[in-house]
Protein backbone atom coordinates (compact mmCIF):
# COMPACT_ATOMS: atom_id res chain seq x y z
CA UNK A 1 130.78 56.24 106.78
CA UNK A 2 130.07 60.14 106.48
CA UNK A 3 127.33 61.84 107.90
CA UNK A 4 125.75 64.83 106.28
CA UNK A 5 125.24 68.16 109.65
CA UNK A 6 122.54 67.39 111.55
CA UNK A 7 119.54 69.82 111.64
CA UNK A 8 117.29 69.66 114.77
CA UNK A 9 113.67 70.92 114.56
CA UNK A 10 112.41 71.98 117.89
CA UNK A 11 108.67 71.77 117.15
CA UNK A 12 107.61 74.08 120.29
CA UNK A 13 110.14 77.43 118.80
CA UNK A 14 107.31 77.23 115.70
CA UNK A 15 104.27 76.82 117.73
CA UNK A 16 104.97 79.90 119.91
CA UNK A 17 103.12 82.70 118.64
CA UNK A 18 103.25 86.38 119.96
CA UNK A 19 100.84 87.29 122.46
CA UNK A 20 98.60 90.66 120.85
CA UNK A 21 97.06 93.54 122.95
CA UNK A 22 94.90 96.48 122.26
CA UNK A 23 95.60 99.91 123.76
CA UNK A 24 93.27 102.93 123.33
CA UNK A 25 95.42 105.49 122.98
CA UNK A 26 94.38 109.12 123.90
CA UNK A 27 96.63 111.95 121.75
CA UNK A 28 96.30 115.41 122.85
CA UNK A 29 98.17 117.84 120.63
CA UNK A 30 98.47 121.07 122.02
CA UNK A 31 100.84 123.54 120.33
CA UNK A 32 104.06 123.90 118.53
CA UNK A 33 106.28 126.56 119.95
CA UNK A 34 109.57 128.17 117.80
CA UNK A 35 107.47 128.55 113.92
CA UNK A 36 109.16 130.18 111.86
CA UNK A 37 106.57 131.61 109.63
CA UNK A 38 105.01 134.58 110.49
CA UNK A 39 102.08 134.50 108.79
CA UNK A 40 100.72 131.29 108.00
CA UNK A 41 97.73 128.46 108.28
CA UNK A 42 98.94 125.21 110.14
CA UNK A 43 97.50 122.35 110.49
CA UNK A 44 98.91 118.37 112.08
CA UNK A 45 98.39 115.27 110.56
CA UNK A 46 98.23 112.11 112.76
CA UNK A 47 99.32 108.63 111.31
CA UNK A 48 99.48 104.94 112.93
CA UNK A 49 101.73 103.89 110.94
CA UNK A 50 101.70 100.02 112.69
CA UNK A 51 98.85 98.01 115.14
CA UNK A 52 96.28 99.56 113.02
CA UNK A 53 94.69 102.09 110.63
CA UNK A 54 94.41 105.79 112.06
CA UNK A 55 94.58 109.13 110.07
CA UNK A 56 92.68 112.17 111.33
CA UNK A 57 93.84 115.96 111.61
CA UNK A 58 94.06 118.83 113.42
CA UNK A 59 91.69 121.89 113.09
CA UNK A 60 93.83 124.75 110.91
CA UNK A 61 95.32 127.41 112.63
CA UNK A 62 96.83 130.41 112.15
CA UNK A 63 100.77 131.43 113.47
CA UNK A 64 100.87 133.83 116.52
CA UNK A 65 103.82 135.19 117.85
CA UNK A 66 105.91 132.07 116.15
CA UNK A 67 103.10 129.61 118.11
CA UNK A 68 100.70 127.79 116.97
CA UNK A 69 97.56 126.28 119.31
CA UNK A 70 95.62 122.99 118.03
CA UNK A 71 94.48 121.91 121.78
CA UNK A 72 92.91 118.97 119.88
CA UNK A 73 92.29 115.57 121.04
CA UNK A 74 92.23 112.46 118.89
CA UNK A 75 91.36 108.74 120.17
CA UNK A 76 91.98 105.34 118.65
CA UNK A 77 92.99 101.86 119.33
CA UNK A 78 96.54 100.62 118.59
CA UNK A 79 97.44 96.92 118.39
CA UNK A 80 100.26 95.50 119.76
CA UNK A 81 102.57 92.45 120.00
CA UNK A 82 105.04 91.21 122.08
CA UNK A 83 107.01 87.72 122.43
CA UNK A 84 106.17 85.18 125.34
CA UNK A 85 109.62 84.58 125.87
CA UNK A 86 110.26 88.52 127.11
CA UNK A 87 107.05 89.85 127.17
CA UNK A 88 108.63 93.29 125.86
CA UNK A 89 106.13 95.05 123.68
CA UNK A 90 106.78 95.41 119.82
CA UNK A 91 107.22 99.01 118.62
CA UNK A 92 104.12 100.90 117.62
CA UNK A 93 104.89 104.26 115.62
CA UNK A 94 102.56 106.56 115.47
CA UNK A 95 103.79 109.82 113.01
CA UNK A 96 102.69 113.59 113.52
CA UNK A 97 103.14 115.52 110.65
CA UNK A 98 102.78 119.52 110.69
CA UNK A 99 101.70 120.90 107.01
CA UNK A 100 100.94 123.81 105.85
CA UNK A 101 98.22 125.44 103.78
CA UNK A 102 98.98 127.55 100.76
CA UNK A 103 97.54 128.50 97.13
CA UNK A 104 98.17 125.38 95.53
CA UNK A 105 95.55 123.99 97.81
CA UNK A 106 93.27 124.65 95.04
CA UNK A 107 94.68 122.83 92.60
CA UNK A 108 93.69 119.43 94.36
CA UNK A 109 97.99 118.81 95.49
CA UNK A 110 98.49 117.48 98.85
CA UNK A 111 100.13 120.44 101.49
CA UNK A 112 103.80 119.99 101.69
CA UNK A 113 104.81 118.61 105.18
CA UNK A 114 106.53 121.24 107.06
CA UNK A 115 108.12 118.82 109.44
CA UNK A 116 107.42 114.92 110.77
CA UNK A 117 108.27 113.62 114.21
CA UNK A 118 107.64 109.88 114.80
């Protein structure tokens, strides 16, 4: 007699869900050092890009001596998972995104994203 593989469904691996938490997270961006424009507007773009829905920007500032000071402060609350079995947190990126302003501003385009760090 043949018998066909044998599957075994352990009923507790689907019940286990992953445990969620909330954080409120408190971002303080305070300058970017090494610009190389010399004379130019700035401004950062912050983006949860998983536990939840965040956008908000900096103020616009201008370049000084290759620097560039936001000193602003953004709050919001990021959701996160993590399995029972570890208990190690899930990744939650949050991306900051410098752009700057130019002419084209006017013409309703978004500002072209100078650089991204995640």
């Amino acid at each position: 007699m043949l018998e066909g593989p044998r599957v075994r469904f352990d009923i507790m691996n689907i019940m286990i869900k992953k445990k969620k938490y909330k954080f409120q997270v408190d971002l303080e961006l305070e300058e970017l050092t090494a610009v190389p424009f010399v004379n130019a507007v700035l401004f950062s773009k912050v983006h949860l890009l998983d536990g939840g829905k965040f956008v908000d920007h900096s103020s616009r500032e201008e370049v000084r001596d290759h620097t560039v000071k936001w000193s602003a402060r953004m709050s919001f609350c990021a959701k996160m998972t993590a399995p029972p079995s570890t208990g190690v947190l899930d990744p939650c990126v949050c991306r900051v995104s410098v752009r700057k302003m130019g002419r084209h501003v006017i013409s309703g385009r978004t500002q072209p994203s100078v650089s991204t760090k995640r």
